[in-house]
C-alpha atoms as a PDB file:
ATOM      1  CA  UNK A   1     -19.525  36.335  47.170  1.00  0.00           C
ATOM      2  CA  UNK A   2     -21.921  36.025  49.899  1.00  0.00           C
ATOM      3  CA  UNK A   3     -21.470  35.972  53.518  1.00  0.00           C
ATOM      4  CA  UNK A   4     -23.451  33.970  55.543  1.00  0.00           C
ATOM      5  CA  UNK A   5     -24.027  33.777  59.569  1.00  0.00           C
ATOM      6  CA  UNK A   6     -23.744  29.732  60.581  1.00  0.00           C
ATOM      7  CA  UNK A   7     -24.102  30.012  64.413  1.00  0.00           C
ATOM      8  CA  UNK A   8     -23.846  26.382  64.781  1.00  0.00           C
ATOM      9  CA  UNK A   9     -20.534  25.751  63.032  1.00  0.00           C
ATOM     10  CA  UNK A  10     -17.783  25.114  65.620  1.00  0.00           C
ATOM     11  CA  UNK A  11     -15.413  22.600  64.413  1.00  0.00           C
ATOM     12  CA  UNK A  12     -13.915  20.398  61.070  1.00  0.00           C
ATOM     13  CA  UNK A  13     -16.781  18.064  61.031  1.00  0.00           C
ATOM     14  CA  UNK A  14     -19.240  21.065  60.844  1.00  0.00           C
ATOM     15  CA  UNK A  15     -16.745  21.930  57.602  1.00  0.00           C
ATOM     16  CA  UNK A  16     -17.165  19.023  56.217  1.00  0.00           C
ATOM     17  CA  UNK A  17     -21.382  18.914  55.912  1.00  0.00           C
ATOM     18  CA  UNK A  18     -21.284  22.404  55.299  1.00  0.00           C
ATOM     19  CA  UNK A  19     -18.758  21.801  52.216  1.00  0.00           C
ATOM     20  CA  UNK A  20     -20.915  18.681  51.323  1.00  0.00           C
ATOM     21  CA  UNK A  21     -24.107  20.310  51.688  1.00  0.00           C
ATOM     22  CA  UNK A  22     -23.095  23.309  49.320  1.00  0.00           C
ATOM     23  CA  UNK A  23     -21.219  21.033  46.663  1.00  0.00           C
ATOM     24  CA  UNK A  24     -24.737  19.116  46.623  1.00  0.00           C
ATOM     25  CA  UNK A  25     -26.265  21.820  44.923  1.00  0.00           C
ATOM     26  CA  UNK A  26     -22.915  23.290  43.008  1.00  0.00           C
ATOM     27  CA  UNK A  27     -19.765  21.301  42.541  1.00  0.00           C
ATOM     28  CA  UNK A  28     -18.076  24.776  41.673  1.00  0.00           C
ATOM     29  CA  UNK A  29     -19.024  26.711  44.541  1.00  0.00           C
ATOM     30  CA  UNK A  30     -16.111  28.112  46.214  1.00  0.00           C
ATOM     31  CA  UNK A  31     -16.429  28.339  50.087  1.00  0.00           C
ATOM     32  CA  UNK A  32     -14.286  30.379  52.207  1.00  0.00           C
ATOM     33  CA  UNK A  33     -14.739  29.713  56.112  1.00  0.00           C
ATOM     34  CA  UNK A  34     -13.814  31.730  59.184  1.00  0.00           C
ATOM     35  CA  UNK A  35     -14.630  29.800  61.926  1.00  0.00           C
ATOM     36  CA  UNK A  36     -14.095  32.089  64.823  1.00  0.00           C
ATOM     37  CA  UNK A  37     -16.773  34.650  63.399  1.00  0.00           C
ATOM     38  CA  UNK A  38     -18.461  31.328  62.279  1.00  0.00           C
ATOM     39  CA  UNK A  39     -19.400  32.352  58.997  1.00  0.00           C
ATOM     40  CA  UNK A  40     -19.280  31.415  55.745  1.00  0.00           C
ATOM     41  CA  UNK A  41     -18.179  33.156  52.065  1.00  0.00           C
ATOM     42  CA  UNK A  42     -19.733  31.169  49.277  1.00  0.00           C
ATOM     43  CA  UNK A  43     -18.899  32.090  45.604  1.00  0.00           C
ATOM     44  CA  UNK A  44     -21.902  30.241  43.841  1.00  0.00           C
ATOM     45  CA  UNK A  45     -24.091  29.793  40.691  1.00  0.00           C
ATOM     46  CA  UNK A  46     -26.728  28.455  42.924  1.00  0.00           C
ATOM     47  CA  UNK A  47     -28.970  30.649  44.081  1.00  0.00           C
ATOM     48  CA  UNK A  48     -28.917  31.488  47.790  1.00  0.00           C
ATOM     49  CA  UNK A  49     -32.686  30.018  48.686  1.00  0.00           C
ATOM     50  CA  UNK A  50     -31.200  26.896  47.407  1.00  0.00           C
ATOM     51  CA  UNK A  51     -27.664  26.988  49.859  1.00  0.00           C
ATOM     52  CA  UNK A  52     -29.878  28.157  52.466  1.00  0.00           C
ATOM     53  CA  UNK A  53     -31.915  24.822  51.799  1.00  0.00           C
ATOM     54  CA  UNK A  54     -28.986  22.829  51.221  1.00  0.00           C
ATOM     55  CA  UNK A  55     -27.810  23.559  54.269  1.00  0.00           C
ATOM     56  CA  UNK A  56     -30.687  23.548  56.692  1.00  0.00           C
ATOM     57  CA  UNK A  57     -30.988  20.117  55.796  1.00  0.00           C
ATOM     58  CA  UNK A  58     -28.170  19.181  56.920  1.00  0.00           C
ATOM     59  CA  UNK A  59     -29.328  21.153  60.272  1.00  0.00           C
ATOM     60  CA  UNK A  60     -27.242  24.637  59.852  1.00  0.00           C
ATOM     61  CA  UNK A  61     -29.662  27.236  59.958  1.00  0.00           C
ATOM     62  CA  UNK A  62     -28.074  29.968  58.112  1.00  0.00           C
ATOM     63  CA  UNK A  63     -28.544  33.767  57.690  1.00  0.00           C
ATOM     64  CA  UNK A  64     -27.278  36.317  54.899  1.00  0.00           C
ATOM     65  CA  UNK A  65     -24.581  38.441  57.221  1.00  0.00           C
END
């Protein structure tokens, strides 16, 4: 599992694109979200250039926590 830091993430919709974005790159990930520390637990096979990718395209800068 890796943590990561998603300042931006405030609300359901930011859920959503961040659950999209991740699923885009591995359908199996499994996400875990704590949205008052805004961060993120992802349990992937991709590798974590590629999340980070994934979701700075969809315009969540991200950091390893």
């Amino acid at each position: 599992m890796t943590i990561l830091n998603v300042p931006e993430m405030s609300c359901g919709h930011c859920k959503a694109a961040i659950e999209k974005a991740v699923g885009g790159v591995d359908a199996a990930a499994r996400l875990e979200f704590d949205m008052d520390k805004r961060t993120v637990s992802v349990d992937s096979n991709a590798t974590l250039d590629t999340i980070l990718s994934a979701l700075k395209a969809e315009g969540y800068e991200a950091t390893t926590a």
